[in-house]
PDB file of N, CA and C in Angstrom:
ATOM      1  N   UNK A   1     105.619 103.803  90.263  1.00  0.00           N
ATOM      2  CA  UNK A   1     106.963 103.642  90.762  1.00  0.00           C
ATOM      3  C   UNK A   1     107.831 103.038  89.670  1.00  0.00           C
ATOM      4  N   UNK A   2     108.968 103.701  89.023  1.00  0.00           N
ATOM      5  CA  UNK A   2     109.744 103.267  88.836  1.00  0.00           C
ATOM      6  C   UNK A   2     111.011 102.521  89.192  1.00  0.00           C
ATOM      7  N   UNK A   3     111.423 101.300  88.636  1.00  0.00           N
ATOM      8  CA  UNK A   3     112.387 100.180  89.466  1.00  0.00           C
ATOM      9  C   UNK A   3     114.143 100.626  88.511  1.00  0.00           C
ATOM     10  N   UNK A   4     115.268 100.565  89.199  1.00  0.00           N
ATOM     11  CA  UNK A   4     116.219 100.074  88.095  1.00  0.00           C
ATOM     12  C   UNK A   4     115.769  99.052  87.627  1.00  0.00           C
ATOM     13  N   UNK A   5     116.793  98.509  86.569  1.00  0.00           N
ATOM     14  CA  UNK A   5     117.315  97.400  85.758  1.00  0.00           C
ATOM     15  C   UNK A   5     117.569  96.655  87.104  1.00  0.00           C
ATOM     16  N   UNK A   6     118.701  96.839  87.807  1.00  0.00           N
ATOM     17  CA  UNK A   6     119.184  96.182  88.666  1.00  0.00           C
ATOM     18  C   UNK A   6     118.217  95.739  89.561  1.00  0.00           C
ATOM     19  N   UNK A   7     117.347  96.600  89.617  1.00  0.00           N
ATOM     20  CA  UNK A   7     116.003  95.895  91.011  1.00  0.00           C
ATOM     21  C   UNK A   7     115.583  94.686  90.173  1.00  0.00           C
ATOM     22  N   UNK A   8     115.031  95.112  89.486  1.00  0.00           N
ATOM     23  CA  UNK A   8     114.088  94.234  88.319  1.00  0.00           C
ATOM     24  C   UNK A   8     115.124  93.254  87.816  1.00  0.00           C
ATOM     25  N   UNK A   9     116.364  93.017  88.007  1.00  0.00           N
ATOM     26  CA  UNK A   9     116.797  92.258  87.476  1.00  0.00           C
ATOM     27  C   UNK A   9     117.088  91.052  89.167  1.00  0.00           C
ATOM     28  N   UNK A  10     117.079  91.737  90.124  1.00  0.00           N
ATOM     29  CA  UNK A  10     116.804  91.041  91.389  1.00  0.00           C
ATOM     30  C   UNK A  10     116.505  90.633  91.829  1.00  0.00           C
ATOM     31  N   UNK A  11     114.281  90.954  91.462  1.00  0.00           N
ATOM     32  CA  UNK A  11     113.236  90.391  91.650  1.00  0.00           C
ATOM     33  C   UNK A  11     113.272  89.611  90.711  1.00  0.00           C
ATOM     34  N   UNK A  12     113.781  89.728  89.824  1.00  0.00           N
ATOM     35  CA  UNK A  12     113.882  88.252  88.388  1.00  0.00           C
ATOM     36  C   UNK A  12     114.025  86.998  89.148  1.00  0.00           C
ATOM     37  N   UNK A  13     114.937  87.336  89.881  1.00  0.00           N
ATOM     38  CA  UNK A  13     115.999  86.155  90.184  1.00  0.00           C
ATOM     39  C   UNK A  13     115.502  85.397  91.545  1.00  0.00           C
ATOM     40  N   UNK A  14     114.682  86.317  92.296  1.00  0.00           N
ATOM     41  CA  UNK A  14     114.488  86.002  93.258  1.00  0.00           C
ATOM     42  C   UNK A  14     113.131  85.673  93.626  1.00  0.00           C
ATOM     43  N   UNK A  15     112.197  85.808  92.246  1.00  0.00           N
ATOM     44  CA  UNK A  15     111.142  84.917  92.230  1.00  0.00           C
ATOM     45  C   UNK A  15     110.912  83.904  91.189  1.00  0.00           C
ATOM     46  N   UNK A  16     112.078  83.680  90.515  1.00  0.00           N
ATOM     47  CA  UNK A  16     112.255  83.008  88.930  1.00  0.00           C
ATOM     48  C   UNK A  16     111.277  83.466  87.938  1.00  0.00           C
ATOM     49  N   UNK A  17     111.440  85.370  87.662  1.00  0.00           N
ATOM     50  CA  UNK A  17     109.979  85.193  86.932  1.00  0.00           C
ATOM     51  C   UNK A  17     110.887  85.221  85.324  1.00  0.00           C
ATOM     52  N   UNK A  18     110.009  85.107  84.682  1.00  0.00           N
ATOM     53  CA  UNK A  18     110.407  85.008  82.825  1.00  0.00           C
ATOM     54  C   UNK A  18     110.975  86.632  82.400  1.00  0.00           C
ATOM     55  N   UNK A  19     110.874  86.989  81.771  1.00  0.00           N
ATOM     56  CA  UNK A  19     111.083  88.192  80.821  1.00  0.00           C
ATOM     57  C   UNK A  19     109.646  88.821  80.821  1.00  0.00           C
ATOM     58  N   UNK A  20     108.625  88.081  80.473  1.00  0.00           N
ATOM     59  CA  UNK A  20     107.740  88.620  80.687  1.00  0.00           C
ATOM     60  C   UNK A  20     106.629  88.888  81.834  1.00  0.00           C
ATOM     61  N   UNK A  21     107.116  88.342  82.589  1.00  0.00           N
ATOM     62  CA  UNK A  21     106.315  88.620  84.301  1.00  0.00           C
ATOM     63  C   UNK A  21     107.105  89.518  84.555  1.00  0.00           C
ATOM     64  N   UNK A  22     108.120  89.985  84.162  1.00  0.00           N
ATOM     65  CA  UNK A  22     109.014  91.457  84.533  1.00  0.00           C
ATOM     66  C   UNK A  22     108.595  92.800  84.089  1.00  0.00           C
ATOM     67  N   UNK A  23     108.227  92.421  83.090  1.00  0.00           N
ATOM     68  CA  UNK A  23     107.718  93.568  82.044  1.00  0.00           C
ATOM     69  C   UNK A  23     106.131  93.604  83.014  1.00  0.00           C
ATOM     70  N   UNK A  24     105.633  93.153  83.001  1.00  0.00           N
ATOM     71  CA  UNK A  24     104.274  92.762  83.873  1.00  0.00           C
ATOM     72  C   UNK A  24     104.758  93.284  84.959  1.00  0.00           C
ATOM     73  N   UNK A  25     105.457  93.202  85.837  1.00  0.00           N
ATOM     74  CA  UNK A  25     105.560  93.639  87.206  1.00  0.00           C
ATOM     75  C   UNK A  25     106.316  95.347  87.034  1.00  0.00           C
ATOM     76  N   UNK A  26     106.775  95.447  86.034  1.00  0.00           N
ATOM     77  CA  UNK A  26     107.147  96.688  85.874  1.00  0.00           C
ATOM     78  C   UNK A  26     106.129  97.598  85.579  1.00  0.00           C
ATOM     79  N   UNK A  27     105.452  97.024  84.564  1.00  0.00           N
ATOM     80  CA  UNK A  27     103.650  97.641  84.161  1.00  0.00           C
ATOM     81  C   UNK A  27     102.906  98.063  85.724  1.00  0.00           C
ATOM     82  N   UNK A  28     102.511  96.847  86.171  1.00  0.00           N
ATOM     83  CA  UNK A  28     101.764  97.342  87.452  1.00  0.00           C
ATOM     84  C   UNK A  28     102.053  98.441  89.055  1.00  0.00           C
ATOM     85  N   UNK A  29     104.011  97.951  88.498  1.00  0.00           N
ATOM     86  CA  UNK A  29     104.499  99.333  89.567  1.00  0.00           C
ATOM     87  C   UNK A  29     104.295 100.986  89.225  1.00  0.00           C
ATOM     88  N   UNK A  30     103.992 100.752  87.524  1.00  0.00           N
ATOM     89  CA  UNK A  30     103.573 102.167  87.188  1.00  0.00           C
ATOM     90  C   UNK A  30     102.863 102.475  87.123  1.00  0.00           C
ATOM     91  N   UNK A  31     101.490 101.720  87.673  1.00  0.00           N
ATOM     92  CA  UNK A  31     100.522 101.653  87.519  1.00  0.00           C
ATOM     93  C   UNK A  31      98.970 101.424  86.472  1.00  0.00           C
ATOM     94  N   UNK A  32      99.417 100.180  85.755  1.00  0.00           N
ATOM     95  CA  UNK A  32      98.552  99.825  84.917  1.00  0.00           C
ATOM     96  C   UNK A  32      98.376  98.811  85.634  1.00  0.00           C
ATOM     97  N   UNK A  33      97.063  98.589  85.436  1.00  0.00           N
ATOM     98  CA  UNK A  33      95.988  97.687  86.432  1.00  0.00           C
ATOM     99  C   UNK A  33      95.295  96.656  85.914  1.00  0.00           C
ATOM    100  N   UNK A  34      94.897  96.664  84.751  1.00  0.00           N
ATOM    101  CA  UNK A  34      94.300  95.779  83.899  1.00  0.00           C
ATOM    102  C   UNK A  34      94.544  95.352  82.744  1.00  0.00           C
ATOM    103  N   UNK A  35      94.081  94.008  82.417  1.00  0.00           N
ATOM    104  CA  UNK A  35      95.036  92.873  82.061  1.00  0.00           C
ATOM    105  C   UNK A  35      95.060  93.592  80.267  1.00  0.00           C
ATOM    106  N   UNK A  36      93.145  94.492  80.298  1.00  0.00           N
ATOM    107  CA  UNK A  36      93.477  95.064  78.787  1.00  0.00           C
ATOM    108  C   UNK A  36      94.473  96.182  78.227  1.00  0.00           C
ATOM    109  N   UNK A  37      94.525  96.787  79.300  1.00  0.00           N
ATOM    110  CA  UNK A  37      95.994  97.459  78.983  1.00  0.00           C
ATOM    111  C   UNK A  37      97.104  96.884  79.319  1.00  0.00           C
ATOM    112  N   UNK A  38      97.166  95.456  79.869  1.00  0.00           N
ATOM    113  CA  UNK A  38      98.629  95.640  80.180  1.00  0.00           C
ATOM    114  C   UNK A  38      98.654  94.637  78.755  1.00  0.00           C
ATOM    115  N   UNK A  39      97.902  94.065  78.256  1.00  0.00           N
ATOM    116  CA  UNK A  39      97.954  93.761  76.616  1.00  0.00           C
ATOM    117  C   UNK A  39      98.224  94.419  75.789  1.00  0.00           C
ATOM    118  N   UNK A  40      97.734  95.446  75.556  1.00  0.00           N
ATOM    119  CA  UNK A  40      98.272  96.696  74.720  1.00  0.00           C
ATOM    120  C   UNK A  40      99.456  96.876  74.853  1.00  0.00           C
ATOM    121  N   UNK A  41      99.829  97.386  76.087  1.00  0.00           N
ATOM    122  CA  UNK A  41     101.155  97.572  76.441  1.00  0.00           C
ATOM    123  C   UNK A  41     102.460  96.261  76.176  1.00  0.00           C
ATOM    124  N   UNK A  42     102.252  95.300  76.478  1.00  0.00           N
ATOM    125  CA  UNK A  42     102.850  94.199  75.365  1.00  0.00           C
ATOM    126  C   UNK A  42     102.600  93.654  74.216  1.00  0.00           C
ATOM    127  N   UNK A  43     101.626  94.268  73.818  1.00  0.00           N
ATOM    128  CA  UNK A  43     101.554  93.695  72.150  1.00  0.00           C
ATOM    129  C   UNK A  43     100.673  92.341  71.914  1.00  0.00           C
ATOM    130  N   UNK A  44     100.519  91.681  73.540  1.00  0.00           N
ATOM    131  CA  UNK A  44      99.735  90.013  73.194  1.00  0.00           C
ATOM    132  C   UNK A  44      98.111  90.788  73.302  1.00  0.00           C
ATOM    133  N   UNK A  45      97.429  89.452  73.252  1.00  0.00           N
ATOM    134  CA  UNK A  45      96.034  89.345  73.832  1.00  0.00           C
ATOM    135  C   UNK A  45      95.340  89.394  74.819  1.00  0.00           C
ATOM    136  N   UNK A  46      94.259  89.946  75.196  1.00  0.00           N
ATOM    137  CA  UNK A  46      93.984  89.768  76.341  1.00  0.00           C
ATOM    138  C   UNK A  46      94.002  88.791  77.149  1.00  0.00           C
ATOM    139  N   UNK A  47      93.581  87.463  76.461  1.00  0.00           N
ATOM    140  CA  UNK A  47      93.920  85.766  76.983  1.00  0.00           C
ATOM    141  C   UNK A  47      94.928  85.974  77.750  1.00  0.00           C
ATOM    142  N   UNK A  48      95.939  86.475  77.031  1.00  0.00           N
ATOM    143  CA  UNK A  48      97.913  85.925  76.675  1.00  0.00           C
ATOM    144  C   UNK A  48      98.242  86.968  78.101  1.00  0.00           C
ATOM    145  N   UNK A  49      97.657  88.347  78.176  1.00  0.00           N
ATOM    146  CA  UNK A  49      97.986  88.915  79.362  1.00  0.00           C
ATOM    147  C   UNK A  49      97.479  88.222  80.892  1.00  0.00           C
ATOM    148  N   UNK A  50      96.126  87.876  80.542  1.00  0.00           N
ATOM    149  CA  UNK A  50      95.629  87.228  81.793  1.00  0.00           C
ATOM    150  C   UNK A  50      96.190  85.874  82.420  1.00  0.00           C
ATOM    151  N   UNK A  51      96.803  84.939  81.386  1.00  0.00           N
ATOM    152  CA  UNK A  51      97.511  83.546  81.358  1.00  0.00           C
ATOM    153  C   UNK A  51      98.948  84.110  82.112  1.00  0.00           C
ATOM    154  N   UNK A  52      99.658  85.339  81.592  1.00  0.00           N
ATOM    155  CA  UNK A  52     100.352  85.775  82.044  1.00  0.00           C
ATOM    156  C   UNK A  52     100.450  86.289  84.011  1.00  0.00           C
ATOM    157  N   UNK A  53      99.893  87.300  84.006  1.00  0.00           N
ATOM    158  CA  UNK A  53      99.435  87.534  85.449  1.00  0.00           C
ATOM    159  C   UNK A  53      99.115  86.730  86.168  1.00  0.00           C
ATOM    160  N   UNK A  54      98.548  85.804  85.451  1.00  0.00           N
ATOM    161  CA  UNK A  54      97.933  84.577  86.549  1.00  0.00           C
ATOM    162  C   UNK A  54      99.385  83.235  87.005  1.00  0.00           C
ATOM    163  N   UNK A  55     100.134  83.396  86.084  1.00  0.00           N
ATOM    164  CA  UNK A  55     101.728  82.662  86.313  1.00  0.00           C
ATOM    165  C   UNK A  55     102.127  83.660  87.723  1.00  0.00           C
ATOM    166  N   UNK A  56     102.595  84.878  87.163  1.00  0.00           N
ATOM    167  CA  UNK A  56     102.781  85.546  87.666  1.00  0.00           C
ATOM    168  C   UNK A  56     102.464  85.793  89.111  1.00  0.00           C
ATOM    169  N   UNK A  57     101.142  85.692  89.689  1.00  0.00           N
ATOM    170  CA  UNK A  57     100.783  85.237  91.158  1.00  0.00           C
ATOM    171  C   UNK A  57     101.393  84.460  91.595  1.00  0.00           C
ATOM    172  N   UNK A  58     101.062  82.747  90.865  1.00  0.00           N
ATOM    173  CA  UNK A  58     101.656  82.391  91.356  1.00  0.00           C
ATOM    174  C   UNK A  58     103.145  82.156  91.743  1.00  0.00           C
ATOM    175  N   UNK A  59     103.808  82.898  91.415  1.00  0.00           N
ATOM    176  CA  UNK A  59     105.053  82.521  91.152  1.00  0.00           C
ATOM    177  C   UNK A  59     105.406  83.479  92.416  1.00  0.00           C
ATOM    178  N   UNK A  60     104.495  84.091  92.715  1.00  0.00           N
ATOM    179  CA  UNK A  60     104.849  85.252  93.943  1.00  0.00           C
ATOM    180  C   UNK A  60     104.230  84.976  95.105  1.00  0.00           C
ATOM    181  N   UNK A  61     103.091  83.994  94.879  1.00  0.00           N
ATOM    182  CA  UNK A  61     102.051  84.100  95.590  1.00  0.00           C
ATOM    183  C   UNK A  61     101.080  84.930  96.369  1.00  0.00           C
ATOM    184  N   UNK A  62     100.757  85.459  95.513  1.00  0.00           N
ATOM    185  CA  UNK A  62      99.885  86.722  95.752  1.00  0.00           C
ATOM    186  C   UNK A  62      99.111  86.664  94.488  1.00  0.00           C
ATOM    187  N   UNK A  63      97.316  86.991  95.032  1.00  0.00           N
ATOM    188  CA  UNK A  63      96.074  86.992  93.684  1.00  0.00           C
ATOM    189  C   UNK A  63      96.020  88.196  93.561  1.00  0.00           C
ATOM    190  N   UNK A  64      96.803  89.681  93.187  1.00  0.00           N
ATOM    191  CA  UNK A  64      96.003  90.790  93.254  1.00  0.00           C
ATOM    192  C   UNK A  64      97.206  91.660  92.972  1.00  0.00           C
ATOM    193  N   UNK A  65      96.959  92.555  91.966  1.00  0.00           N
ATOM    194  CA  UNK A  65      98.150  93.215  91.205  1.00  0.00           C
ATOM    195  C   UNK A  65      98.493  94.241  92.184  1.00  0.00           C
ATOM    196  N   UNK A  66      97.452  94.864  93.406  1.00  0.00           N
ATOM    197  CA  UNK A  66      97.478  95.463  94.731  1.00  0.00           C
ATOM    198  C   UNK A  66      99.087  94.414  95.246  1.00  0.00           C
ATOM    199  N   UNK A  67      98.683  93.840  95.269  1.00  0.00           N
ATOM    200  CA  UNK A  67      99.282  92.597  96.590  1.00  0.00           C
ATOM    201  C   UNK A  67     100.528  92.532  95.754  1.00  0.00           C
ATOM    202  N   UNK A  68     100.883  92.323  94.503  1.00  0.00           N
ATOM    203  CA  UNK A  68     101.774  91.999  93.810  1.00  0.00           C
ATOM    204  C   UNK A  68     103.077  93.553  94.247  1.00  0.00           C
ATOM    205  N   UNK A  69     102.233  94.398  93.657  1.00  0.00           N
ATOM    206  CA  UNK A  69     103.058  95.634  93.604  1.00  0.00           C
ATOM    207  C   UNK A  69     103.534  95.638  95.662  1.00  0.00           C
ATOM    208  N   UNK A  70     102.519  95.489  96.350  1.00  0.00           N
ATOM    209  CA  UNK A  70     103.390  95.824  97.926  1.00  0.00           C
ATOM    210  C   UNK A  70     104.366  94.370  97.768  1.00  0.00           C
ATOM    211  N   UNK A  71     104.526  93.434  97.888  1.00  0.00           N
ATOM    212  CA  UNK A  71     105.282  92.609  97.976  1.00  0.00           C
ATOM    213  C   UNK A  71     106.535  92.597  96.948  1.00  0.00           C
ATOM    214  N   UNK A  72     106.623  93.214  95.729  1.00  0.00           N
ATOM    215  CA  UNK A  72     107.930  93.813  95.321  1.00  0.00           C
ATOM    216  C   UNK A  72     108.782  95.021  96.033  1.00  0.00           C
ATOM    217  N   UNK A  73     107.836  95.825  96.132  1.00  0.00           N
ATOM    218  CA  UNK A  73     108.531  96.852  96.805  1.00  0.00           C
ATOM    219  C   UNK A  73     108.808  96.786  98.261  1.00  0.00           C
ATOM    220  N   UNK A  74     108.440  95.772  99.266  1.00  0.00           N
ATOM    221  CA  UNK A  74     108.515  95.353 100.244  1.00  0.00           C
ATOM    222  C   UNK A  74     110.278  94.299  99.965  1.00  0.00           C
ATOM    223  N   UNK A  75     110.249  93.729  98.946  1.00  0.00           N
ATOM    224  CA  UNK A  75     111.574  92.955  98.341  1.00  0.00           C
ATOM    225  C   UNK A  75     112.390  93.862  98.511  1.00  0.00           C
ATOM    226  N   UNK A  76     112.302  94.826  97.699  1.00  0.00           N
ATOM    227  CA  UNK A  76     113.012  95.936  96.772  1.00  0.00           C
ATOM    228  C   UNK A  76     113.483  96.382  98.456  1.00  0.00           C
ATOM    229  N   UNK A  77     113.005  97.101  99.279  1.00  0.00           N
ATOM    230  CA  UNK A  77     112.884  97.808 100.724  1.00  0.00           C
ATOM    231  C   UNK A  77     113.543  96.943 101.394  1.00  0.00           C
ATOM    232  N   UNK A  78     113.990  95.458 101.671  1.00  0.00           N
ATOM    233  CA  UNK A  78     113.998  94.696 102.586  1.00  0.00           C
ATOM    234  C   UNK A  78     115.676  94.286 101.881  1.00  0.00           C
ATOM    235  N   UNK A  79     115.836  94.570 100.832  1.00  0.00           N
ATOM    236  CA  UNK A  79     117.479  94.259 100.010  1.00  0.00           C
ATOM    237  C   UNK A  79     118.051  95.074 100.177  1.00  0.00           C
ATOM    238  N   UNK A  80     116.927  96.824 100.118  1.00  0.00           N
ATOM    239  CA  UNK A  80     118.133  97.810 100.283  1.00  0.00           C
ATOM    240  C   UNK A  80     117.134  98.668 100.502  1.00  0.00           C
ATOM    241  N   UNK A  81     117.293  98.860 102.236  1.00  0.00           N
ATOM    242  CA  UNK A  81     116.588  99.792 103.063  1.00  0.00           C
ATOM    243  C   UNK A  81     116.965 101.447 101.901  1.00  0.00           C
ATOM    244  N   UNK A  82     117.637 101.849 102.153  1.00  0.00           N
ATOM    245  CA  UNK A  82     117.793 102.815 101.142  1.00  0.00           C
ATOM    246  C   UNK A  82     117.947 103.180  99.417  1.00  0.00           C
ATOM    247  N   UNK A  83     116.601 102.077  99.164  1.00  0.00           N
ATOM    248  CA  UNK A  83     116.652 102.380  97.715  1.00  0.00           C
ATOM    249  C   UNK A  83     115.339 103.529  97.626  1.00  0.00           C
ATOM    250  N   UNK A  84     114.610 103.969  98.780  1.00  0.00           N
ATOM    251  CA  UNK A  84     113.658 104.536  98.363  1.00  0.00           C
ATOM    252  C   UNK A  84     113.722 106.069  98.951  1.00  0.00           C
TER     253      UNK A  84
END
């Protein structure tokens, strides 16, 4: 699933995530799943991705990139019944 700017700039705001829990939450709506690609895909370490994701829960509260992705798009759905 692809998000606008504007979604992603919504869910920014409305879970205080960084720049990079965005990029992260954008990764997993398109479906990358693991922390070694979603390293690749930003350029850090595997450490640096997992330290990442793991903010990232919490900051949403949710353990599970499953759980992560329904509870954005459940956001995304619940701001604007017709974004989908």
């Amino acid at each position: 699933m692809q998000l606008t700017q504007i979604q992603l700039d919504a869910i920014k705001k409305q879970y205080r995530l960084s720049p990079r829990e965005i990029q992260i939450v954008d990764l997993i709506l398109k479906g990358i799943e693991s922390n070694e690609e979603i390293s690749k895909n930003l350029g850090v370490t595997v450490l640096s991705a997992k330290r990442y994701v793991h903010d990232l829960y919490a900051k949403i509260g949710i353990s599970s990139k499953l759980g992560v992705a329904l509870k954005i798009i459940n956001s995304i759905h619940k701001s604007n019944p017709m974004s989908f």
